[in-house]
PDB file of N, CA and C in Angstrom:
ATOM      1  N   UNK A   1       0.825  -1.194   0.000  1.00  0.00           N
ATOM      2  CA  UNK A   1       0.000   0.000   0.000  1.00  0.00           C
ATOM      3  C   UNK A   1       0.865   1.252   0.000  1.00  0.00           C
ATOM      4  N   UNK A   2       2.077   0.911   0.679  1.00  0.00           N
ATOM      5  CA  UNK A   2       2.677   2.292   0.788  1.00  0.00           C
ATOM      6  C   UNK A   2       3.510   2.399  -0.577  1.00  0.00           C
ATOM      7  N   UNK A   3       3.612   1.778  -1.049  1.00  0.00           N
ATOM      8  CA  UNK A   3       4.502   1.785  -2.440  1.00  0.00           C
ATOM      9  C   UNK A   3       3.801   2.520  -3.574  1.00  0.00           C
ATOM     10  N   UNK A   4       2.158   2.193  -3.849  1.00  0.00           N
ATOM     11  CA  UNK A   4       1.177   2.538  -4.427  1.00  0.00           C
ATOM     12  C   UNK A   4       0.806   4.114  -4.090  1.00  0.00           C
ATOM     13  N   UNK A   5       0.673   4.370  -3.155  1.00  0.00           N
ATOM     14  CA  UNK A   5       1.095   5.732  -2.655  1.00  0.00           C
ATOM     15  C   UNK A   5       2.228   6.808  -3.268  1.00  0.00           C
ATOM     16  N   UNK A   6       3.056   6.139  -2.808  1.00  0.00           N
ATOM     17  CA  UNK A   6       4.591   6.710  -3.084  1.00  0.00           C
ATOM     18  C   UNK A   6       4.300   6.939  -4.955  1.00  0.00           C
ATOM     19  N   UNK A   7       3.833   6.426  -5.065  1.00  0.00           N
ATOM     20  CA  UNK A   7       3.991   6.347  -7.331  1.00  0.00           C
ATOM     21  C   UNK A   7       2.822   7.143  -7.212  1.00  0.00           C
ATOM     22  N   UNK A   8       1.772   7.245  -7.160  1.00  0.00           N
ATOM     23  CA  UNK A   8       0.591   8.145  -7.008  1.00  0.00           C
ATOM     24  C   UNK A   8       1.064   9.717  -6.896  1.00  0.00           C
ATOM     25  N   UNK A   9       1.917   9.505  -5.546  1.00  0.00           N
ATOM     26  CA  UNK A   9       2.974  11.531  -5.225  1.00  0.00           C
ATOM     27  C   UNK A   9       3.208  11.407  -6.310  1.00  0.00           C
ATOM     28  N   UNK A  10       4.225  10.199  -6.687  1.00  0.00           N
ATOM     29  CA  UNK A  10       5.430  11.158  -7.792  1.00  0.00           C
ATOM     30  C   UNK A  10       4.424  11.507  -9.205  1.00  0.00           C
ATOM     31  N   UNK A  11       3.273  10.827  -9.191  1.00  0.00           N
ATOM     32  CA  UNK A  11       2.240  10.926 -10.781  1.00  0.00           C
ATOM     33  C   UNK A  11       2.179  12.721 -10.554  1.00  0.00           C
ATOM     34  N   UNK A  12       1.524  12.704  -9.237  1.00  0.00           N
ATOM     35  CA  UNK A  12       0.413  13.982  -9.238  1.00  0.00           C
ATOM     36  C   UNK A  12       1.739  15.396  -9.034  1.00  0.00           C
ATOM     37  N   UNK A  13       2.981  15.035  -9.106  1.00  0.00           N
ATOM     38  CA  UNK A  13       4.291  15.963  -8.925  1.00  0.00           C
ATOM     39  C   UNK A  13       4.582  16.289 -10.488  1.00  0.00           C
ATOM     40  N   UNK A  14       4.328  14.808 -11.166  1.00  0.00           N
ATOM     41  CA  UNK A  14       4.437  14.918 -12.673  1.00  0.00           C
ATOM     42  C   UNK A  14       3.550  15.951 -13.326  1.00  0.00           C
ATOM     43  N   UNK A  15       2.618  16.096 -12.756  1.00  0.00           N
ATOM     44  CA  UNK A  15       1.296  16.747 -13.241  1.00  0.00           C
ATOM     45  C   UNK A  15       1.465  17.919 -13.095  1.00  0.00           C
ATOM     46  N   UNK A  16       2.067  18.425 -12.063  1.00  0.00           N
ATOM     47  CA  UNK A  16       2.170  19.865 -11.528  1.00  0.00           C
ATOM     48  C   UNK A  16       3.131  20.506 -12.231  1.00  0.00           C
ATOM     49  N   UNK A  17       4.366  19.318 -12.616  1.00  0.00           N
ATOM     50  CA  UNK A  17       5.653  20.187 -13.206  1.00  0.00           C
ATOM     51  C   UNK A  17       5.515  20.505 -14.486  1.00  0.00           C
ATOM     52  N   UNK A  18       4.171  19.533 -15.121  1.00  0.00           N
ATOM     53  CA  UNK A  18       3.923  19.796 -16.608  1.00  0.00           C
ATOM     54  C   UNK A  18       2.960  20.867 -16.562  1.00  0.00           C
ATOM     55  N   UNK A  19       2.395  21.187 -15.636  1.00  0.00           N
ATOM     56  CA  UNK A  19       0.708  22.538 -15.588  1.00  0.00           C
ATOM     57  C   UNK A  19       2.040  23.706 -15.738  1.00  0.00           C
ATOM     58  N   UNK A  20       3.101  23.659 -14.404  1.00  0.00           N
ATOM     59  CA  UNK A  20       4.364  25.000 -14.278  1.00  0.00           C
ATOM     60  C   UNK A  20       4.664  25.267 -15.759  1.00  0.00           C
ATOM     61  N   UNK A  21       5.351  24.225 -16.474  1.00  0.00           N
ATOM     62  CA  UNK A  21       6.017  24.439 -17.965  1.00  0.00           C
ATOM     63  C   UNK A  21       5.081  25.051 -18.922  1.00  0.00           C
ATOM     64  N   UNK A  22       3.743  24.388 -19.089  1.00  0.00           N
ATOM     65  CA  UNK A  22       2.847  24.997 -19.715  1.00  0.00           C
ATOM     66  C   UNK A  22       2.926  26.029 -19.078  1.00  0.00           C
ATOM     67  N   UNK A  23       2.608  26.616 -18.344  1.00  0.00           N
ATOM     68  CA  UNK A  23       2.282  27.916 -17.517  1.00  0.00           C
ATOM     69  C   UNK A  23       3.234  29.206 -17.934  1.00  0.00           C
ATOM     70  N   UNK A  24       4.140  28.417 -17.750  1.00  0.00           N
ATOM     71  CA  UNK A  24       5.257  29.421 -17.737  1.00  0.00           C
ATOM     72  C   UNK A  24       5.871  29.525 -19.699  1.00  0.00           C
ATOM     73  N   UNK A  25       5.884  28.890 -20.232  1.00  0.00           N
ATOM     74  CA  UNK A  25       6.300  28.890 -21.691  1.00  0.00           C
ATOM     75  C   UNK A  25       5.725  29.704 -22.315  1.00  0.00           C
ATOM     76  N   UNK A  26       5.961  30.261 -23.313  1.00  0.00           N
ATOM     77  CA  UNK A  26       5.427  31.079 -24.614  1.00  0.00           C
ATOM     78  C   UNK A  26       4.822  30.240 -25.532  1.00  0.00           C
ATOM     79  N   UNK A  27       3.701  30.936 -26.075  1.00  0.00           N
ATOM     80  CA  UNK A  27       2.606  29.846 -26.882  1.00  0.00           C
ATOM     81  C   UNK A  27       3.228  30.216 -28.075  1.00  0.00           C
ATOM     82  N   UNK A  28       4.125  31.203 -28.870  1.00  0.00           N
ATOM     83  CA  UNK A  28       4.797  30.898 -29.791  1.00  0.00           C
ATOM     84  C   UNK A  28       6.085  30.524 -30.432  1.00  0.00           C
ATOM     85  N   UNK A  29       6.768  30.562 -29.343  1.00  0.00           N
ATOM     86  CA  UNK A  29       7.853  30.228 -28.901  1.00  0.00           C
ATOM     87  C   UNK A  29       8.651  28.714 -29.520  1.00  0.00           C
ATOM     88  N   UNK A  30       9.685  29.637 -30.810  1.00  0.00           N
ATOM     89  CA  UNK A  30      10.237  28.079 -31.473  1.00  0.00           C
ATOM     90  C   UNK A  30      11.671  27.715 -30.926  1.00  0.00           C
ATOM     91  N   UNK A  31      11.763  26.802 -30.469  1.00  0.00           N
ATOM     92  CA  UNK A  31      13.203  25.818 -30.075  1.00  0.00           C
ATOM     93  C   UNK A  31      14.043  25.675 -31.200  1.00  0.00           C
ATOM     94  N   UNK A  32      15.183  25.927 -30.720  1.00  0.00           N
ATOM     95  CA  UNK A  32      16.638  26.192 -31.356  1.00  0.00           C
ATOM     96  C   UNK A  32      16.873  24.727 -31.999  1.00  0.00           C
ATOM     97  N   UNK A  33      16.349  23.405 -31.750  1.00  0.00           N
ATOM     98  CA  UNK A  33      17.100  22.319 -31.928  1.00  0.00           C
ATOM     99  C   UNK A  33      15.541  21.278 -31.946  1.00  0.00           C
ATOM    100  N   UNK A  34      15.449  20.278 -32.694  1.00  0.00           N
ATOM    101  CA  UNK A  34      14.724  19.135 -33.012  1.00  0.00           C
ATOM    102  C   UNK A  34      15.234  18.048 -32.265  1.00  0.00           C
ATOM    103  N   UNK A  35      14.131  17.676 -31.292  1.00  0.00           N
ATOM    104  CA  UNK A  35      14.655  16.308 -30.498  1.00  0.00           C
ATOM    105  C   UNK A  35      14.215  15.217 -30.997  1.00  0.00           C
ATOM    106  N   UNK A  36      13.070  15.498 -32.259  1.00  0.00           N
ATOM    107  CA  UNK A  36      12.212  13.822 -32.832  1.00  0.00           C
ATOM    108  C   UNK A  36      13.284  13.213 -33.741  1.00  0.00           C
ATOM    109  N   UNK A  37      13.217  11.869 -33.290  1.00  0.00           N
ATOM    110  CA  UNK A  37      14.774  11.269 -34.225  1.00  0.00           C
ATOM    111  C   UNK A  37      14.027  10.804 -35.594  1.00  0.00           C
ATOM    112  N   UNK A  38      12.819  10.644 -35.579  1.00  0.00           N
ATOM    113  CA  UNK A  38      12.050  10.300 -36.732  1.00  0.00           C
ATOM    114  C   UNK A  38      12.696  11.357 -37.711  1.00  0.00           C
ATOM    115  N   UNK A  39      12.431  13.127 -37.554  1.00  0.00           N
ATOM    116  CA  UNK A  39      12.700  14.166 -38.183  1.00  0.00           C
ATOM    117  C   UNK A  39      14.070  13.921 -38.087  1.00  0.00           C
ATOM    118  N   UNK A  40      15.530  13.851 -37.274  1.00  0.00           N
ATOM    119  CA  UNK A  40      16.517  14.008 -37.607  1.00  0.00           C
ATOM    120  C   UNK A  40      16.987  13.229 -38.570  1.00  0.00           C
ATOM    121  N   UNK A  41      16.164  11.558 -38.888  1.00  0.00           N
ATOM    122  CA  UNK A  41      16.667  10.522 -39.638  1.00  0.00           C
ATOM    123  C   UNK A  41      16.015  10.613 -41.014  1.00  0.00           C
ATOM    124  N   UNK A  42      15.166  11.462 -41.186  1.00  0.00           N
ATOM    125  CA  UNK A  42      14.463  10.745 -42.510  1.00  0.00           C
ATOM    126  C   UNK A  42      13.985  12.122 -42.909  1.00  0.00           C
ATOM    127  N   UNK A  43      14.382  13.628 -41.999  1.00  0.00           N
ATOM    128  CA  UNK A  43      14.153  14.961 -42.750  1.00  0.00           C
ATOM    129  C   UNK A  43      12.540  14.675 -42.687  1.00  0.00           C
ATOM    130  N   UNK A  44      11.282  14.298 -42.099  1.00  0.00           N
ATOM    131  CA  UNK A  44      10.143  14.190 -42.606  1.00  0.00           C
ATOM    132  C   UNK A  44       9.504  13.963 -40.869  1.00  0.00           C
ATOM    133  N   UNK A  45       8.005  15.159 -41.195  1.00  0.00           N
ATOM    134  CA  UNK A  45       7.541  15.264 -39.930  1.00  0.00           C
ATOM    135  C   UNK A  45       7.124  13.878 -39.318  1.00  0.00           C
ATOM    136  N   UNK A  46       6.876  13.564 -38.279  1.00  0.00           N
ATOM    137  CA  UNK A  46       6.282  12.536 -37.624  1.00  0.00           C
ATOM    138  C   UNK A  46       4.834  12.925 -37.437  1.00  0.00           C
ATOM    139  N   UNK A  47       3.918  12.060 -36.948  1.00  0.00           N
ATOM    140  CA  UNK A  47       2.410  12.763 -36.338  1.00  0.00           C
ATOM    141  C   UNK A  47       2.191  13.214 -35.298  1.00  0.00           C
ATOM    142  N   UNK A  48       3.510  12.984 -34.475  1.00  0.00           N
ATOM    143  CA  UNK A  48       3.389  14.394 -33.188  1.00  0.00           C
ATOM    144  C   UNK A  48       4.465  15.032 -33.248  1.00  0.00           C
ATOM    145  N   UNK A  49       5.419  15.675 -34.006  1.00  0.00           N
ATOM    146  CA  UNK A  49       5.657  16.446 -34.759  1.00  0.00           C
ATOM    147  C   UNK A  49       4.934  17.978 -34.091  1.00  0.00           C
ATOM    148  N   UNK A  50       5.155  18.604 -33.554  1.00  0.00           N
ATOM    149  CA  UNK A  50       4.475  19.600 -32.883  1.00  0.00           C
ATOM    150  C   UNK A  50       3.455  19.700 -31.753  1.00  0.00           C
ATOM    151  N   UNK A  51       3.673  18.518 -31.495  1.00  0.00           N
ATOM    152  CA  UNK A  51       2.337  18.733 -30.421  1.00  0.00           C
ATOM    153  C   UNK A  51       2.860  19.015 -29.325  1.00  0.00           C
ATOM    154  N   UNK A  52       4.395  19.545 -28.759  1.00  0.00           N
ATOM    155  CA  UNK A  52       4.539  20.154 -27.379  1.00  0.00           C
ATOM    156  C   UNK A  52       3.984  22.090 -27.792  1.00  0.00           C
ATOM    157  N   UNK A  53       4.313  22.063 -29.138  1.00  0.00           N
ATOM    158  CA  UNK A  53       3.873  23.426 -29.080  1.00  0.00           C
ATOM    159  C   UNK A  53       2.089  23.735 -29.290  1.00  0.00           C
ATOM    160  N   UNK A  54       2.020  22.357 -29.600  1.00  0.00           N
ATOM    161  CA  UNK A  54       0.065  22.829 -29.635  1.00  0.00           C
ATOM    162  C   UNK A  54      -0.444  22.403 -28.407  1.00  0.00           C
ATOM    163  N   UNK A  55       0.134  21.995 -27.675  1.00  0.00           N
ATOM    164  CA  UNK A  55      -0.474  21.743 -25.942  1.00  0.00           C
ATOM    165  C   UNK A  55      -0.180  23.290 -25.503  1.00  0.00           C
ATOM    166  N   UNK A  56       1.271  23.434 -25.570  1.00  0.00           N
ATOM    167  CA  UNK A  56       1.304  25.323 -25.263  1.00  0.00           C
ATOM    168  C   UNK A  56       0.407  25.790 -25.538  1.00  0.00           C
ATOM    169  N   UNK A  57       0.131  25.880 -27.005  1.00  0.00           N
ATOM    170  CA  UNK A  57      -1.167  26.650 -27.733  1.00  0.00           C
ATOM    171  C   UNK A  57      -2.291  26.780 -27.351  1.00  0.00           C
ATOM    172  N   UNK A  58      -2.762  25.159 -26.919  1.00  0.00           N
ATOM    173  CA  UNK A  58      -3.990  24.622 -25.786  1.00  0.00           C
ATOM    174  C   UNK A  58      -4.210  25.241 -24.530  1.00  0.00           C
ATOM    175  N   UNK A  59      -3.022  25.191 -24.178  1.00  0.00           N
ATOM    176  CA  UNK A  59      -3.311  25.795 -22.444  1.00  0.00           C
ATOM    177  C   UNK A  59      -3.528  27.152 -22.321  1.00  0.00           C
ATOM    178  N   UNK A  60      -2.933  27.526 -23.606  1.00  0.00           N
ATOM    179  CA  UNK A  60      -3.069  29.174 -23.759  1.00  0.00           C
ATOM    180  C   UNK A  60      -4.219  29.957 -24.180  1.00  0.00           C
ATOM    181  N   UNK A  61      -4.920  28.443 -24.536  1.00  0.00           N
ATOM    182  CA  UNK A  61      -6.160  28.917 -25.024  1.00  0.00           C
ATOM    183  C   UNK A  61      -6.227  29.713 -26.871  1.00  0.00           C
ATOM    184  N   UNK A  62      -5.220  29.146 -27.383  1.00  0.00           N
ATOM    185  CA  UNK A  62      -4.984  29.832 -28.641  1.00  0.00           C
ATOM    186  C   UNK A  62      -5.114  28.308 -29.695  1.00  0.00           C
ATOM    187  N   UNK A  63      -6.647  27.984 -29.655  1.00  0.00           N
ATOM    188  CA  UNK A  63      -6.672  26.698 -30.511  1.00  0.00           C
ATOM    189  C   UNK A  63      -6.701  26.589 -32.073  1.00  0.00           C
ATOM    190  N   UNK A  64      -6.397  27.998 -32.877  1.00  0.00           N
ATOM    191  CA  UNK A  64      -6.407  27.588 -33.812  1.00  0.00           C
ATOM    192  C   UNK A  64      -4.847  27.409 -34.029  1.00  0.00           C
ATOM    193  N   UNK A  65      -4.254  28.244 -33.272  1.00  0.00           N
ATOM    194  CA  UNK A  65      -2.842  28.012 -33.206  1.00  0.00           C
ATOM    195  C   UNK A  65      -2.195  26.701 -32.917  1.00  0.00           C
ATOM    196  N   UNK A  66      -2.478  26.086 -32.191  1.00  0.00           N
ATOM    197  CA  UNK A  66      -2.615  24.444 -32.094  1.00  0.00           C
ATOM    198  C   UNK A  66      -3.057  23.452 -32.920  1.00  0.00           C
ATOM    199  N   UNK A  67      -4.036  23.865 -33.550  1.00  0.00           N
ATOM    200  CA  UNK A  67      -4.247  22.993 -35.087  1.00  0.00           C
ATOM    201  C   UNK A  67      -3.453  23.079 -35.910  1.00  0.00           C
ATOM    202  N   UNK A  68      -2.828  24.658 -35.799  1.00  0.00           N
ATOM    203  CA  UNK A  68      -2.090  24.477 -37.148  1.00  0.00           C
ATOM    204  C   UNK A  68      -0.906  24.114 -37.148  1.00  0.00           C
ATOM    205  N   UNK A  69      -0.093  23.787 -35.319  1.00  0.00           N
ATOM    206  CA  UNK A  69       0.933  23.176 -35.711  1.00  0.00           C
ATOM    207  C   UNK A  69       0.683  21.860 -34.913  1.00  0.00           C
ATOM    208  N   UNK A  70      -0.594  20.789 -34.678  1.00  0.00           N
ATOM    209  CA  UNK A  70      -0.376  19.557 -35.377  1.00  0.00           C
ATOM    210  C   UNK A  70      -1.911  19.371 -34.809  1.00  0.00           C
ATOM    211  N   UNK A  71      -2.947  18.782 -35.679  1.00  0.00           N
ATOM    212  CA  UNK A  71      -4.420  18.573 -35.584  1.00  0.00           C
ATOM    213  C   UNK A  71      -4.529  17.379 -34.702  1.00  0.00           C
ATOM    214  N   UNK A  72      -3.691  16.703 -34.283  1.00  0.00           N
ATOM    215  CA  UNK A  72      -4.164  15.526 -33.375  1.00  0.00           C
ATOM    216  C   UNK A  72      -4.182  16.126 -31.917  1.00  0.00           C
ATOM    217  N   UNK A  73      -3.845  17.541 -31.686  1.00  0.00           N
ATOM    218  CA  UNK A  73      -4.162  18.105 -30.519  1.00  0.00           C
ATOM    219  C   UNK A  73      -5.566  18.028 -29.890  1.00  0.00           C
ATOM    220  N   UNK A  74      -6.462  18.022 -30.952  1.00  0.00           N
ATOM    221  CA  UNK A  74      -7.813  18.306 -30.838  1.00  0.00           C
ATOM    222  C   UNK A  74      -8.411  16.586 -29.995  1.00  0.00           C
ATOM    223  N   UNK A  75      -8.223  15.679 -30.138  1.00  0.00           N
ATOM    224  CA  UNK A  75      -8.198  14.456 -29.463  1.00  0.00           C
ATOM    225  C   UNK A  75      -6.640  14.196 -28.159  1.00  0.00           C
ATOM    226  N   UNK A  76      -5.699  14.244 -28.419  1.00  0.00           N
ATOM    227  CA  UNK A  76      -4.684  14.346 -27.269  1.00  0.00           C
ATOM    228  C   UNK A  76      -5.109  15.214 -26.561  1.00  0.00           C
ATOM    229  N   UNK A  77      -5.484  16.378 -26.554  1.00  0.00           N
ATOM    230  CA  UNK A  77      -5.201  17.537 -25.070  1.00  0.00           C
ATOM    231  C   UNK A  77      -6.094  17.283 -24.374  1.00  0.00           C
ATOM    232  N   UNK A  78      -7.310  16.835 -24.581  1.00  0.00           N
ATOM    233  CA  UNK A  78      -8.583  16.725 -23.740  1.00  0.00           C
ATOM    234  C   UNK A  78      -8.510  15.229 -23.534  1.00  0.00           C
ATOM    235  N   UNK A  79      -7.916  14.267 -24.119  1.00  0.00           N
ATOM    236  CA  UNK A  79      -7.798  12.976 -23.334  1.00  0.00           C
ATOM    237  C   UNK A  79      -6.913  13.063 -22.338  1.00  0.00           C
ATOM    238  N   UNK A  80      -5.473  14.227 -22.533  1.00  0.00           N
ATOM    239  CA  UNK A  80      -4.083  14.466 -21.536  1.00  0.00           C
ATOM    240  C   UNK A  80      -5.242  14.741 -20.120  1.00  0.00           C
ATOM    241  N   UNK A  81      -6.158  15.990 -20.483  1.00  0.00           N
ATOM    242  CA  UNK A  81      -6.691  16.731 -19.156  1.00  0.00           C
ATOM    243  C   UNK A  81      -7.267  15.823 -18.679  1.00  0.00           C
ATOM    244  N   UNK A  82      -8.659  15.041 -19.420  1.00  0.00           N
ATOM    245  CA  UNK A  82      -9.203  14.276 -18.652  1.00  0.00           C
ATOM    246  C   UNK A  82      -8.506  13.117 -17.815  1.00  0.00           C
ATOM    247  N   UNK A  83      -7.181  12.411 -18.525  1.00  0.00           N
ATOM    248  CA  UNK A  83      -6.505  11.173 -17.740  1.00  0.00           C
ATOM    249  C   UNK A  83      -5.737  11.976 -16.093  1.00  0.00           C
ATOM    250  N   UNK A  84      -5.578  13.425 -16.415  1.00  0.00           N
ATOM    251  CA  UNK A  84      -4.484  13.547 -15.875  1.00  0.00           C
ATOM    252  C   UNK A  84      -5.600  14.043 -14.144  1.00  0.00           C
ATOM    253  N   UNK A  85      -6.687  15.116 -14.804  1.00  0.00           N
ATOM    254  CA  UNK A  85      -7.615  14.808 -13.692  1.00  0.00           C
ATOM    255  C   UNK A  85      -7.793  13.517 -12.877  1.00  0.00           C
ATOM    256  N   UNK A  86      -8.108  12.651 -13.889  1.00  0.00           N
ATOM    257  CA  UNK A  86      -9.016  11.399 -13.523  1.00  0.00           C
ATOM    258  C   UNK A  86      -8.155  10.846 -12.572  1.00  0.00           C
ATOM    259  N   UNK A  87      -6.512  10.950 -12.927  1.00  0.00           N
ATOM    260  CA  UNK A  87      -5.452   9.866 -12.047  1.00  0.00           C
ATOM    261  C   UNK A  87      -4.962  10.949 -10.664  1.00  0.00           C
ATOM    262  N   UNK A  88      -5.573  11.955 -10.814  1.00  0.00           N
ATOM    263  CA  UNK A  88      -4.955  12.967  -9.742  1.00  0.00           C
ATOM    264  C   UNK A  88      -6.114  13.198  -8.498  1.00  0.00           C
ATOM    265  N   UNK A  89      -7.320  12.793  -8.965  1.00  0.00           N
ATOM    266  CA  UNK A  89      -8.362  12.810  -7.982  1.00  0.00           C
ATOM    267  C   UNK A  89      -9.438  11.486  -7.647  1.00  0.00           C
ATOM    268  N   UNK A  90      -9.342  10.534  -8.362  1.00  0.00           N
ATOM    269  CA  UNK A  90     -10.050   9.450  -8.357  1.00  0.00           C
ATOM    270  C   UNK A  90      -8.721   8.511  -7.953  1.00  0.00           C
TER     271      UNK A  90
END
């Protein structure tokens, strides 16, 4: 029981440090460097391919801005909120 606990903190710590980053980031804000190895190996987007900047976009409340840099936001961000609620209070 206490172990189950202990992973539960560190979930709902996870949760908080990702609400801070969103929080704190710029919703247009482009990064100096590409971390998807899909894009570094083959020059060609992946399908999440932008979606740290359309969750920015999301939280910012700027959703067309989020579609346009990657449309699977529109199903990810509201499954992210709802799981991340669901595992932080249930």
């Amino acid at each position: 029981m206490k172990n189950k606990n202990t992973f539960r903190f560190i979930r709902i710590v996870f949760y908080f440090i990702c609400f801070i980053y969103l929080l704190i980031k710029e919703p247009n804000g482009e990064s100096l460097f590409v971390i998807c190895p899909f894009r570094n190996l083959f020059d060609l987007d992946c399908y999440l391919c932008g979606m740290t900047r359309a969750f920015i976009c999301a939280f910012h409340m700027l959703f067309i801005d989020a579609i346009n840099y990657n449309p699977l936001v529109i199903i990810i961000y509201p499954l992210f909120i709802f799981v991340s609620i669901q595992d932080t209070f249930i």
